[in-house]
Structure formats: C-alpha cells, structure tokens
Protein backbone atom coordinates (compact mmCIF):
# COMPACT_ATOMS: atom_id res chain seq x y z
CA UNK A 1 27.76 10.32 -24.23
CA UNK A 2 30.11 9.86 -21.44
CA UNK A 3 30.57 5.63 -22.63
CA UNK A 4 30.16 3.89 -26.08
CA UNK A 5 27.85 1.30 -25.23
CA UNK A 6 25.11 2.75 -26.91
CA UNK A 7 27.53 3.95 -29.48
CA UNK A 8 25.83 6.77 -31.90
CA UNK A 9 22.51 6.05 -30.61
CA UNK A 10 20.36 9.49 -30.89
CA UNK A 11 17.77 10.84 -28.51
CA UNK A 12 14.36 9.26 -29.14
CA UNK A 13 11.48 11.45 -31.13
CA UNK A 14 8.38 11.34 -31.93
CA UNK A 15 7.95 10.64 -35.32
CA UNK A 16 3.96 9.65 -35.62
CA UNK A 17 2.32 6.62 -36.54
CA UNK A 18 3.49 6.59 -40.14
CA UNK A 19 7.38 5.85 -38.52
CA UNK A 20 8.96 2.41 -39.68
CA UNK A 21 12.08 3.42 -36.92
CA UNK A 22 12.01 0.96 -33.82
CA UNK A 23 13.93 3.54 -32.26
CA UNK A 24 11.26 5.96 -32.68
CA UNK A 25 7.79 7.13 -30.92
CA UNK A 26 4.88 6.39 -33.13
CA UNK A 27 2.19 7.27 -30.72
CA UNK A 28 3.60 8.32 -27.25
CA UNK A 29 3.98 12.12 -27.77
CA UNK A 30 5.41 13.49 -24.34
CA UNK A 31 4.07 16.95 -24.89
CA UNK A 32 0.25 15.94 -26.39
CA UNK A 33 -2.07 17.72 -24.10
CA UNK A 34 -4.51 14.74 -22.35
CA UNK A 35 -7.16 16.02 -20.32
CA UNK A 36 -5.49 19.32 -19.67
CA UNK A 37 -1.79 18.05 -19.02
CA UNK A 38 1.19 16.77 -21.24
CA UNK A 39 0.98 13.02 -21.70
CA UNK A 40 4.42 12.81 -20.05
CA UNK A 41 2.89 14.44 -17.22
CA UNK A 42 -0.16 11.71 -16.96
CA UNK A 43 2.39 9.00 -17.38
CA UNK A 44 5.34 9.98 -15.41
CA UNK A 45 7.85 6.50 -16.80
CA UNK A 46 10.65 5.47 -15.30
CA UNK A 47 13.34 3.28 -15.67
CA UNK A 48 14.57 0.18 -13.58
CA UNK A 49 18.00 0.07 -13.16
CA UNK A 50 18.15 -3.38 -11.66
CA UNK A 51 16.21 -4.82 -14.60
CA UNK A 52 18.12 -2.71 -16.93
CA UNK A 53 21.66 -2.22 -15.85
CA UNK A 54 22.10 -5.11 -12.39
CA UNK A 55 20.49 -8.28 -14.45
CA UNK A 56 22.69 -10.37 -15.97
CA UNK A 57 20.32 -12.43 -17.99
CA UNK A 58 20.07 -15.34 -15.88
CA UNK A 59 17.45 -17.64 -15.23
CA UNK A 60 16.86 -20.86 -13.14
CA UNK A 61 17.90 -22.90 -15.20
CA UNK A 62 21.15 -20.76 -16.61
CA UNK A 63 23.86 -18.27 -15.69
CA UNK A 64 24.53 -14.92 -17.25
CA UNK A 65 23.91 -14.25 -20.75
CA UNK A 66 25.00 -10.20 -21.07
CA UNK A 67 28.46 -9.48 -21.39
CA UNK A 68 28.33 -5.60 -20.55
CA UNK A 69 31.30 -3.72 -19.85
CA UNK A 70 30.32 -3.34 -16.14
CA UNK A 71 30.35 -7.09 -15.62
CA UNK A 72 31.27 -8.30 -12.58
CA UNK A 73 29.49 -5.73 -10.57
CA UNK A 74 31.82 -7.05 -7.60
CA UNK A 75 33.64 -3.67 -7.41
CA UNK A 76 33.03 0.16 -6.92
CA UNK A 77 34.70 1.08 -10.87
CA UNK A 78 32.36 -0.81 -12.38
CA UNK A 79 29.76 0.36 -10.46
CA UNK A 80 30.48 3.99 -12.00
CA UNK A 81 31.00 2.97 -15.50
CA UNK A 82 27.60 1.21 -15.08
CA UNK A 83 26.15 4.42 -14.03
CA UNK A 84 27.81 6.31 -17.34
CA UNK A 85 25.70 3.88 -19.36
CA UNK A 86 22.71 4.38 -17.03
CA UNK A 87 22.50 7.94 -17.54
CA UNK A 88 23.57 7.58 -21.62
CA UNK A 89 20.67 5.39 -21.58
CA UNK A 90 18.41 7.94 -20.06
CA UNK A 91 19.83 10.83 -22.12
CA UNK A 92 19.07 9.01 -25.19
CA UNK A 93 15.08 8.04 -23.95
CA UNK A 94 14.40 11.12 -22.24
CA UNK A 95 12.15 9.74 -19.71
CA UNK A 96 11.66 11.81 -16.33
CA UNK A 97 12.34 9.69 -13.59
CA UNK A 98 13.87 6.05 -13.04
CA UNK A 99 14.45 3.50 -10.01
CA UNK A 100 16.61 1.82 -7.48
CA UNK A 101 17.81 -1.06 -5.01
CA UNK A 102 20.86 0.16 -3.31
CA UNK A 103 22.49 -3.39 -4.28
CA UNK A 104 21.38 -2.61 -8.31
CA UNK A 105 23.96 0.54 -8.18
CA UNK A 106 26.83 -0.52 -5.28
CA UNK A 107 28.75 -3.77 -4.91
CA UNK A 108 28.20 -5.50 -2.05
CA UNK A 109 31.04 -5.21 0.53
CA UNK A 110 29.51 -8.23 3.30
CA UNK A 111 29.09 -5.66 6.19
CA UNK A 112 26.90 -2.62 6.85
CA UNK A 113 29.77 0.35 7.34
CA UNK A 114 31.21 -0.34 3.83
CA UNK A 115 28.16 -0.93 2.09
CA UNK A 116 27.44 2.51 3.64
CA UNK A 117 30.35 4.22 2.27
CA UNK A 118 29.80 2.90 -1.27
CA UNK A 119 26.51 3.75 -1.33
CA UNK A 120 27.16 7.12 -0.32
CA UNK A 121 30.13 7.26 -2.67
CA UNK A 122 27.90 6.54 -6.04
CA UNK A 123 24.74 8.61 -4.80
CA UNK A 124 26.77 11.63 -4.75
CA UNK A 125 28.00 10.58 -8.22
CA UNK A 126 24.63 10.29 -9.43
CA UNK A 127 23.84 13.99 -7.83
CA UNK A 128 26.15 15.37 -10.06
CA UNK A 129 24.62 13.85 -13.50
CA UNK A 130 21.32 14.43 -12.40
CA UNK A 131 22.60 18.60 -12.03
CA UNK A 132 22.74 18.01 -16.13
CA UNK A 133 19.94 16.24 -17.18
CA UNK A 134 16.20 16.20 -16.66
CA UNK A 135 15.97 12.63 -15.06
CA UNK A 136 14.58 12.51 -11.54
CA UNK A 137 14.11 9.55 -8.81
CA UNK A 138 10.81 8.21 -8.57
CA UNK A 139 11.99 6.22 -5.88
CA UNK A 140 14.78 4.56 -4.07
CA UNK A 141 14.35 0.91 -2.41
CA UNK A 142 16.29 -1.79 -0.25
CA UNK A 143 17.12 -4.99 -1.72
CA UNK A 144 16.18 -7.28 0.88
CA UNK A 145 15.54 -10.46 -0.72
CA UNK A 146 19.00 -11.10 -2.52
CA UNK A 147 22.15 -11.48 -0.25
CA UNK A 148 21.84 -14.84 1.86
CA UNK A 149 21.62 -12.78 5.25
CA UNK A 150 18.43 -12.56 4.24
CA UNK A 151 17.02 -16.01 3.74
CA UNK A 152 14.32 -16.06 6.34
CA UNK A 153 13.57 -12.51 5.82
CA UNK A 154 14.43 -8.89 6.72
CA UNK A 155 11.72 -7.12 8.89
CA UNK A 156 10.52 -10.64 10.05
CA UNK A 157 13.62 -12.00 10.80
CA UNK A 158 13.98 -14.35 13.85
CA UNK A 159 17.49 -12.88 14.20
CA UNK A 160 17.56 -9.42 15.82
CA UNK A 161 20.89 -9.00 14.06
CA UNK A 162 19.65 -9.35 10.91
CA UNK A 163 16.39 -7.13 11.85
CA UNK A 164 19.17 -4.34 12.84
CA UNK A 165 21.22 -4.44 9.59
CA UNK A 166 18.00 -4.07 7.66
CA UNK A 167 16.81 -1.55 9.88
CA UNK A 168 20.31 0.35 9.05
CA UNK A 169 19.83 -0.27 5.44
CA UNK A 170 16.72 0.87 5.07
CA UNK A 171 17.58 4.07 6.74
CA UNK A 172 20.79 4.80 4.50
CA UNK A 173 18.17 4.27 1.50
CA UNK A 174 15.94 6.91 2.72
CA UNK A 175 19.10 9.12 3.37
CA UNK A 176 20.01 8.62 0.06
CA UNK A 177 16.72 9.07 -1.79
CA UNK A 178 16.06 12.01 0.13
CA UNK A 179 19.33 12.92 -1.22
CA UNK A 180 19.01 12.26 -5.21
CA UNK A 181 15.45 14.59 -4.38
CA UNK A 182 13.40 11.00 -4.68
CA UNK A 183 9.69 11.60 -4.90
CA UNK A 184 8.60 7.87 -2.48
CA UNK A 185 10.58 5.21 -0.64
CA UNK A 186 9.27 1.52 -1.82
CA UNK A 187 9.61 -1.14 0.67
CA UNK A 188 8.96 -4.73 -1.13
CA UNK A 189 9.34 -7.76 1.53
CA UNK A 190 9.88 -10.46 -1.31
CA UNK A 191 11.32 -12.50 1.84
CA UNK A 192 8.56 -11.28 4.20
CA UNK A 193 6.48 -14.31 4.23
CA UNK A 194 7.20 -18.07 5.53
CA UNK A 195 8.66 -21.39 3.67
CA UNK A 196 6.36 -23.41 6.78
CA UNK A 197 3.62 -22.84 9.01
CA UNK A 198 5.14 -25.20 11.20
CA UNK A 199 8.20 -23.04 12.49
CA UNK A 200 6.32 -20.12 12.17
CA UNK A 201 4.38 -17.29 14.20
CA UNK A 202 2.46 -14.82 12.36
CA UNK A 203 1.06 -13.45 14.65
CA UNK A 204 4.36 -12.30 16.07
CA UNK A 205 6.22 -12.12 12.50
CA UNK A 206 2.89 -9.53 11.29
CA UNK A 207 3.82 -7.29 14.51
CA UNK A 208 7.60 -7.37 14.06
CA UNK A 209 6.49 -6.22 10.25
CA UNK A 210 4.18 -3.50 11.64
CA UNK A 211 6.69 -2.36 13.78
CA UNK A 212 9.14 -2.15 11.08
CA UNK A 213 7.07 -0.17 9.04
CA UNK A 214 6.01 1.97 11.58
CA UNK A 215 9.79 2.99 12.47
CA UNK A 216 9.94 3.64 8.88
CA UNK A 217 7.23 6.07 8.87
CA UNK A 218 8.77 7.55 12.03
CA UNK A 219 11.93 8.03 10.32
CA UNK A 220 10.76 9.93 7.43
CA UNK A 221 8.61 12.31 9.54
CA UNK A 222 12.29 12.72 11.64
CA UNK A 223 13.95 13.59 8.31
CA UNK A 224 10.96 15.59 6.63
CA UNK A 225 11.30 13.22 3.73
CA UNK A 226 8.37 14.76 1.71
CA UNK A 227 7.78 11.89 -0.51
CA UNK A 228 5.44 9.14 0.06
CA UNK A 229 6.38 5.34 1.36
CA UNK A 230 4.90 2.51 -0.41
CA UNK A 231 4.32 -1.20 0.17
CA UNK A 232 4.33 -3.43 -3.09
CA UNK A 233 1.99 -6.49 -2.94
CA UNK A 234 3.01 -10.17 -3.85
CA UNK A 235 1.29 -13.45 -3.27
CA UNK A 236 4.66 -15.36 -3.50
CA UNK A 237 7.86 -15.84 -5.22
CA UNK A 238 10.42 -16.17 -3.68
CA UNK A 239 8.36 -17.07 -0.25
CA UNK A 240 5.98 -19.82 -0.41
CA UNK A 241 3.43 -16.97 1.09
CA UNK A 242 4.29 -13.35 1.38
CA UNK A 243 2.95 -11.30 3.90
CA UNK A 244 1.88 -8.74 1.28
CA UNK A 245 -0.30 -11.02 -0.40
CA UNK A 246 -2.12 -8.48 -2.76
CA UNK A 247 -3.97 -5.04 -2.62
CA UNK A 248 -6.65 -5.56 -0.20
CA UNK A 249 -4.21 -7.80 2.08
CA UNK A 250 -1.82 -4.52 2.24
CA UNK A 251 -4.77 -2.31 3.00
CA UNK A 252 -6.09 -4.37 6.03
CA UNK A 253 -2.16 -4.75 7.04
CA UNK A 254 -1.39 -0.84 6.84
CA UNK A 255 -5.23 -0.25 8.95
CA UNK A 256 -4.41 -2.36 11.73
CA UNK A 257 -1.66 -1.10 12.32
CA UNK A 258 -2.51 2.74 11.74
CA UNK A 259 -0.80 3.43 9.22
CA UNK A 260 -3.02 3.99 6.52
CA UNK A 261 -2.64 7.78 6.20
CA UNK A 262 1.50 7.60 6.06
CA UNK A 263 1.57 4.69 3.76
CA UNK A 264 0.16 3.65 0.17
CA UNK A 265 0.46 1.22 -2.13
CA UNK A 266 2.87 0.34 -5.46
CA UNK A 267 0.88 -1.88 -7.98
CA UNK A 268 2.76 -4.42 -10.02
CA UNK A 269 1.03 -6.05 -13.13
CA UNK A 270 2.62 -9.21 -12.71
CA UNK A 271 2.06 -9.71 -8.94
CA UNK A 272 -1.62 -8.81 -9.48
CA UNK A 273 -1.54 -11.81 -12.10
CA UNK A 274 0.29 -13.95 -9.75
CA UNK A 275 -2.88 -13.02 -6.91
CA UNK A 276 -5.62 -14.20 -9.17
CA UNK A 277 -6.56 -10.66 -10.05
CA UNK A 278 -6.52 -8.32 -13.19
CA UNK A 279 -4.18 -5.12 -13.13
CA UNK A 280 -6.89 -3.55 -13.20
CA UNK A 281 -8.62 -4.99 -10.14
CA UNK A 282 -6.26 -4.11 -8.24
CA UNK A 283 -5.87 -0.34 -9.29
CA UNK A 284 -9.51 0.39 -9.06
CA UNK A 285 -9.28 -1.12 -5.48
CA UNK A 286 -6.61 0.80 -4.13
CA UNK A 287 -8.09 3.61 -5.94
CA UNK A 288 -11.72 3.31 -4.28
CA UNK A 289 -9.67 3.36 -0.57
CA UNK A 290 -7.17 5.87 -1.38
CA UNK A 291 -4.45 4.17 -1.14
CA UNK A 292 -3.02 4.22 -5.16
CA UNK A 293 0.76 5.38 -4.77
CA UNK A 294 2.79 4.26 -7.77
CA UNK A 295 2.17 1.17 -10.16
CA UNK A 296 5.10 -1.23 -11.94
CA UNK A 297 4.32 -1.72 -15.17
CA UNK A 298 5.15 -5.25 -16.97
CA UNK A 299 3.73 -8.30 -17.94
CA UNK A 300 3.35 -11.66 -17.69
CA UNK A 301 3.35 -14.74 -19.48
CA UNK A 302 0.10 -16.04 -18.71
CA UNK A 303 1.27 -19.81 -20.10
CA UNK A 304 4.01 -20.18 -17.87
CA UNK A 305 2.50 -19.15 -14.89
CA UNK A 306 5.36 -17.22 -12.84
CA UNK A 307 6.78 -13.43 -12.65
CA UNK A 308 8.77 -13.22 -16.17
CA UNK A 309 8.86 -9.30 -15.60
CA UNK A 310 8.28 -8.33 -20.13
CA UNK A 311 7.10 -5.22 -21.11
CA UNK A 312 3.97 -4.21 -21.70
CA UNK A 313 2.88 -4.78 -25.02
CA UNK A 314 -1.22 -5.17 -24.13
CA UNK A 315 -3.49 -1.67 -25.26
CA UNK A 316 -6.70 -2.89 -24.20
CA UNK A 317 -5.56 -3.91 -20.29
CA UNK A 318 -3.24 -0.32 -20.19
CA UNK A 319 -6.33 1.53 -21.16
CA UNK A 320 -8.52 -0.17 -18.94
CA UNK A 321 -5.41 0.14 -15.83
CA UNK A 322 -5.30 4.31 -16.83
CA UNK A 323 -8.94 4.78 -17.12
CA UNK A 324 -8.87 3.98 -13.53
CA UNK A 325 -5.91 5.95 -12.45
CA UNK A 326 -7.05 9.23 -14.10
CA UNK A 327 -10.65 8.47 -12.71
CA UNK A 328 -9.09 8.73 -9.63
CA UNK A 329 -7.14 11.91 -9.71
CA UNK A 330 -4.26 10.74 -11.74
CA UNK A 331 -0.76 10.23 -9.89
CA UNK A 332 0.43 12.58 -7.26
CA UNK A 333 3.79 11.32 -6.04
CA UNK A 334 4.08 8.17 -8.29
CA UNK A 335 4.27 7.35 -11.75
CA UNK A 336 4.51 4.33 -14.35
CA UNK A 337 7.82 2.27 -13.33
CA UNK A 338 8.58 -0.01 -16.00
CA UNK A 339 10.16 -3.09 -13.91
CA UNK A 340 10.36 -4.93 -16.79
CA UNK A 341 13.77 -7.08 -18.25
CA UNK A 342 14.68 -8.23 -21.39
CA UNK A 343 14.62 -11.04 -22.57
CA UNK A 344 17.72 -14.11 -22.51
CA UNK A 345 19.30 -13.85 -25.90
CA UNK A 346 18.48 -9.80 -26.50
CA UNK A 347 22.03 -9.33 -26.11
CA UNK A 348 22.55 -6.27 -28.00
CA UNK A 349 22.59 -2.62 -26.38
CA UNK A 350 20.18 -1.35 -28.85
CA UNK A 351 17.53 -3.96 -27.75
CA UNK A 352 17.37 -2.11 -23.84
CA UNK A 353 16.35 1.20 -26.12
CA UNK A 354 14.03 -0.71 -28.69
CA UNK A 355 11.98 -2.28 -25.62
CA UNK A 356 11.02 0.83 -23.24
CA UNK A 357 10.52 2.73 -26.90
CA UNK A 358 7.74 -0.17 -27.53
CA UNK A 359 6.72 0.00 -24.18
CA UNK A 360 5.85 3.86 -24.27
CA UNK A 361 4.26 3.80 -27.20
CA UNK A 362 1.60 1.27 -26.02
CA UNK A 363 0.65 3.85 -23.52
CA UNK A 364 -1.26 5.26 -26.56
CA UNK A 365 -4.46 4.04 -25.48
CA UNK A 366 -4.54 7.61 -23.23
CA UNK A 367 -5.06 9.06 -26.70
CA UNK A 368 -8.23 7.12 -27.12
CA UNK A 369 -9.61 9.62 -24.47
CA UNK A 370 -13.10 7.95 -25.26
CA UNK A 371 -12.66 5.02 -22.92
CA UNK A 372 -12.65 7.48 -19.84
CA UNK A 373 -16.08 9.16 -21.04
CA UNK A 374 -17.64 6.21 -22.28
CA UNK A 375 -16.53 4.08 -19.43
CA UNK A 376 -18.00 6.93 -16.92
CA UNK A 377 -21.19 6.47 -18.75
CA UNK A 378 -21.56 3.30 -18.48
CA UNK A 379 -20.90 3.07 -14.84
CA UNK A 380 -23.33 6.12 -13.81
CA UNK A 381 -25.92 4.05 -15.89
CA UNK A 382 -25.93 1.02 -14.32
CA UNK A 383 -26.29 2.90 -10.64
CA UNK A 384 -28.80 5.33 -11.72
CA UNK A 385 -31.81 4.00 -10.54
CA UNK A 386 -30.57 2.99 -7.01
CA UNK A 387 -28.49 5.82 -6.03
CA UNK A 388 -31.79 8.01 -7.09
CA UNK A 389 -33.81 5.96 -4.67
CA UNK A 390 -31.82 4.44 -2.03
CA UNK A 391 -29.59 7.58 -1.47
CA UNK A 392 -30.02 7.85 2.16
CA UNK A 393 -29.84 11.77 2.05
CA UNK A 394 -31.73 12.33 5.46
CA UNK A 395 -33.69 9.59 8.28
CA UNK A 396 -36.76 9.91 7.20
CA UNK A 397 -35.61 8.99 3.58
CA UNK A 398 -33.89 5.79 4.59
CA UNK A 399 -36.71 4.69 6.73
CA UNK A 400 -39.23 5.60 3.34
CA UNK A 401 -36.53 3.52 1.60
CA UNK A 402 -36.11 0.13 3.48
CA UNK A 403 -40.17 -0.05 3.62
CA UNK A 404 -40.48 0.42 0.03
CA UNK A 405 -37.42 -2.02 -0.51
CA UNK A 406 -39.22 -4.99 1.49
CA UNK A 407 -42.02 -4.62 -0.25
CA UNK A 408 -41.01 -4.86 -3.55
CA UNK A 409 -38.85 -7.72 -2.46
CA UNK A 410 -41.87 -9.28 -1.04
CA UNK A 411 -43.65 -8.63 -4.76
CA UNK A 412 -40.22 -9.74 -6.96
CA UNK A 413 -40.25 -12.66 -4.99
CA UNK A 414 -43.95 -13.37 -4.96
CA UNK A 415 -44.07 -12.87 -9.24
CA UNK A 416 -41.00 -14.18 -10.21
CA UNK A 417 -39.77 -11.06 -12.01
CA UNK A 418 -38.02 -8.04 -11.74
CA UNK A 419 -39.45 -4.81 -14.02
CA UNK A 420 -37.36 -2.25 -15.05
CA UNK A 421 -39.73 0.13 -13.03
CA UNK A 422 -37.89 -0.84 -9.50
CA UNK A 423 -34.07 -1.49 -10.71
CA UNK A 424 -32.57 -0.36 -14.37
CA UNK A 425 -30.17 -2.94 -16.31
CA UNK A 426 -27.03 -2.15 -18.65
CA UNK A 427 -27.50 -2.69 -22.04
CA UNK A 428 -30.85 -1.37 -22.61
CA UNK A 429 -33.52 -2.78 -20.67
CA UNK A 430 -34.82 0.53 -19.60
CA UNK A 431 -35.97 1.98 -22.37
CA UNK A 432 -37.30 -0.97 -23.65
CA UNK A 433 -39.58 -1.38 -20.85
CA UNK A 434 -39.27 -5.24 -20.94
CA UNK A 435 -39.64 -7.03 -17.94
CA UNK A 436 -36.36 -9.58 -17.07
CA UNK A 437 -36.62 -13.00 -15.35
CA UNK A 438 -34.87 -13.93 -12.15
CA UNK A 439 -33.94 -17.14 -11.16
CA UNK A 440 -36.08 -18.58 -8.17
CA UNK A 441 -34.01 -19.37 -5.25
C-alpha cells in the first residue's frame, strides 16, 4: 500500500458460495475455465476512475458528500495521491484493466499547453505503477462534456476554436493511451447533440461530427495505435438529443460516413435503458453487424427514469447480455467496464471495494453455461423449417421457392390456417402436428 485509505484492506479471494465476507468472491472465480478460457479472460472488468476516484458524490440537488484525502482535485499533488489510492484500490481487487477521462486523473489548468503538461506529467506516473502490477488500460477517453468551453459541444461546436482545442485534446488522449499500452480510444459526445432545432443545422453539425471522427481514425492509423476506437451511444442527458442516439443510430452514422471498418461501438446498460431498449437489444444488434467493441456495465433505476450509473446487481439480464457476447465471438479488444458510482451517503472507503466485489460476483450467471446451449437451441428451432426451405442456395432454388411460397400463401389465406407442415412454431407445435389459427386480416 503506497496510502492508508484503504487501511489493512487485503487482496480479494475467492472464497465460494458458502463465504459470509462482503469482501470476498462467492461465485466470480477469475481462473474457472468457461468455454475453454479463464472467466477473467471472458470478462475482462475494469474499473472507472471517474466514478470511483473524480466523483464527489454530488447530485442535482446537492454538493459533495466524500471527503477523500485527494479533495479538491484543483491541483497536480492531489492528483498523485489520488492515483496512490487508485492503484491500492486495484492492488487490493485484482482486476485487469480500468478506465479514463483525462480530466478524472489531471486538474484542469483553463488552457490547452498546461493541461498538456499535466497530463503528460501523471501518465508517466501511472507508467511506472503499472511496471508493478498486473492492471492494464482498457481505454483512455476525453472529457468533453464537463468544463463550460464545452456547452454547445466539442466536435459540433459552432466555434472553430473550441473544435481546435478538442481536436488537440483528443489527440494528447490518444498519445497518452497509446502510451499507458491502452487496448481502444472511447469517444462519448455527451454534448454532441442540440438544446433547439431552431438554431440548429444537422445536417452541417452530423458532417462536422463525421469529420471529426474521421481525423480521429486518421490519427491513429498515423500513430499505429493498434487498439480499436469506439463511439458510445446515448439518447440524451445532458443534450436534449444526442447525436449518438443508440446502437443502430451509431451504425448508420459510422456507414455513411465510411467508417464502419475503423470504428465500433461501446454499449452502456443505462443508455440502452434511457433509448427504450434492453441491454440486451442492443448487444445482439451490434453483434449481428459487427460492430460490438466494449460494453459499460451498470444499471439503472427503472422508477426514476434517468442515468443513476449503480452496479449491476441483475443475473438474469447479465446472462442474457453474455449469452450474446460469447455467441458472438466473445470480446477482442474490449471488456466489461464497470461505469458505475456509489451511492450518496456510502461514504466509507471499504464501500468502493464491497460494490465492484458484488458486482463481479453477479457475473456468475457465465457459470450457468446452460443458457448459451439452451438458448442456441431454441433459436435454431424456431428457424428450422424456413432456413431448410427458403435457403436460397442456387437460382433455380429461389425461383422453386417463391412459387411454392405464393401458393401456400394463396392456400393459408384461402383456409384460414397455418399447419405445421409449411412453417414450425416454438414451444411444440411440431410434433404435435396441430394445426394453429391465424388471425384474418
């Protein structure tokens, strides 16, 4: 321990499901071999810094409630005693990797040169941990939302001043991720969207955006960043509308702009909730286009309605969120970011360990490794039928295919049923040979 704030605090083990320690794993068991590879491996957590080390616990309606001994983070000594307690913390959790804004680890100095300097200044710091632990960067980021120069937005800013200075900070990010050996680049343009329609040009504000990205792109190829850059949807919050509205929004963004193949996408729970959608939705979506990068892992509340950022603490909508993952290949790049705070009056410093050590452990579902077998089943059974006889393996097939298909539409619609003999149902109608009512249009 290089500070006391976590005092004697131990490294976290896994102690198995009969443990009564909160400061203990009772189910997630980094070296269990899933599927051929150690859970840790599958999973890949990391820890938010912002949430965990910048957050004060303030709200909207309420200043800070942590007194840590870093506070205020106005000045470049805190800013290294808060990265002693950053690395304690990850000494004592042993996860592999955690996360970044450049303004989460660096005071702000008001101008681009300085900000510079410190940035480079604690990086290097954090090189020299890293060299003694087995903690990795999943990814670095900009924070581009916070300081008031960025009020009406960083990449769509009407202000080519502004559009500079984030240009400039988004390149000393990469520099410094590329630095700490980061794995992706995140860009998240909380500000990226409009208070207004009626001062507002999106057609012009969605090019300025492409072209933002695309300089991105073109600086990491410049580099040879190996890692991957990501986009991060959100309907809204702080803008009325953000650009990035949600998954399939990102993925028509990133294609018309050609970009698809350089650029892929970092789930959030809680933005998914705050699109309409499911976590899950969303994953299997950007897994079906191939464009699954990283997820954020949280949670809502779903009574209050807005982005409260809690941990995890749901098995049945992880297992359902992993199933798709690892039906898609697992992560390559990216891994399970836990941007996820705690709450107002969990003051103490063994409450920051208590809450990822929850949080891992309800990663237990992968465990269950029925849910990927079962759920495969399921999903080739309810296709069977059709991909046997509408697979469109040659011409001649497809032709066969669309005249059979008319005419048993022009039958179905004639009787008033459908048989199990032209389309197979889930849940048993096939063997059962029963014949299942439509509704007449």
């Amino acid at each position: 321990m290089t500070h006391d704030f976590f005092k004697d605090l131990k490294p976290i083990q896994y102690e198995g499901p009969d443990s009564n320690s909160s400061l203990a794993f009772r189910h997630y068991n980094p070296d269990e071999i899933i599927l051929g590879k150690r859970l840790e491996e599958h999973l890949r957590f990391a820890v938010a810094y912002w949430h965990s080390f910048a957050w004060e616990g303030g709200d909207p309606f309420g200043g800070l409630t942590f007194e840590r001994p870093w506070h205020p983070q106005d000045n470049i000594k805190n800013a290294y005693l808060k990265a002693d307690v950053a690395f304690d913390m990850f000494s004592i959790l042993g996860q592999p990797y955690f996360c970044f804004h450049d303004a989460d680890v660096r005071p702000d100095q008001g101008n681009f040169p300085d900000n510079l300097a410190t940035l480079n200044e604690i990086t290097d710091y954090f090189l020299d941990k890293m060299k003694n632990q087995k903690t990795k960067l999943l990814w670095g980021t900009a924070n581009m939302f916070s300081h008031r120069r960025w009020m009406a937005g960083a990449s769509t800013n009407p202000d080519p001043d502004i559009f500079a200075f984030a240009a400039a900070t988004v390149k000393s990010c990469m520099d410094v991720t590329q630095k700490l050996g980061g794995e992706n680049y995140v860009l998240w343009g909380g500000r990226e969207g409009y208070e207004t329609l009626l001062n507002t040009d999106l057609e012009k504000e969605l090019d300025q955006m492409g072209r933002f990205l695309s300089m991105v792109v073109d600086y990491k190829h410049k580099i040879g960043f190996p890692g991957m850059i990501l986009v991060e949807p959100k309907p809204q919050e702080p803008s009325k509308h953000q650009y990035d509205f949600d998954v399939a929004t990102c993925i028509g963004f990133l294609r018309k702009y050609n970009l698809e193949n350089d650029v892929k996408i970092n789930i959030e729970q809680g933005h998914a909730i705050l699109a309409g959608h499911s976590f899950e939705h969303e994953i299997a979506l950007a897994v079906s286009e191939g464009m699954l990068g990283s997820i954020d892992m949280n949670r809502n509340d779903y009574q209050s309605g807005w982005d409260t950022d809690q941990f995890p603490n749901n098995t049945p909508e992880v297992a359902l969120a992993y199933y798709h993952i690892i039906k898609g290949g697992g992560f390559q790049t990216g891994g399970t970011n836990f941007d996820a705070k705690l709450r107002r009056q969990s003051i103490d410093a063994e409450d920051l360990i208590a809450a990822h050590v929850g949080a891992m452990d309800v990663f237990d579902s992968l465990r269950r490794r029925r849910v990927f077998g079962e759920g495969e089943r399921f999903r080739r059974r309810r296709t069977r039928t059709f991909d046997q006889r509408y697979h469109g393996s040659d011409e001649e097939n497809v032709r066969y295919d669309e005249r059979k298909l008319v005419r048993g539409a022009n039958h179905e619609l004639a009787s008033g049923v459908c048989t199990n003999d032209e389309f197979s149902f889930d849940g048993g109608v096939e063997e059962s040979g029963e014949r299942v009512f439509v509704e007449r249009v």
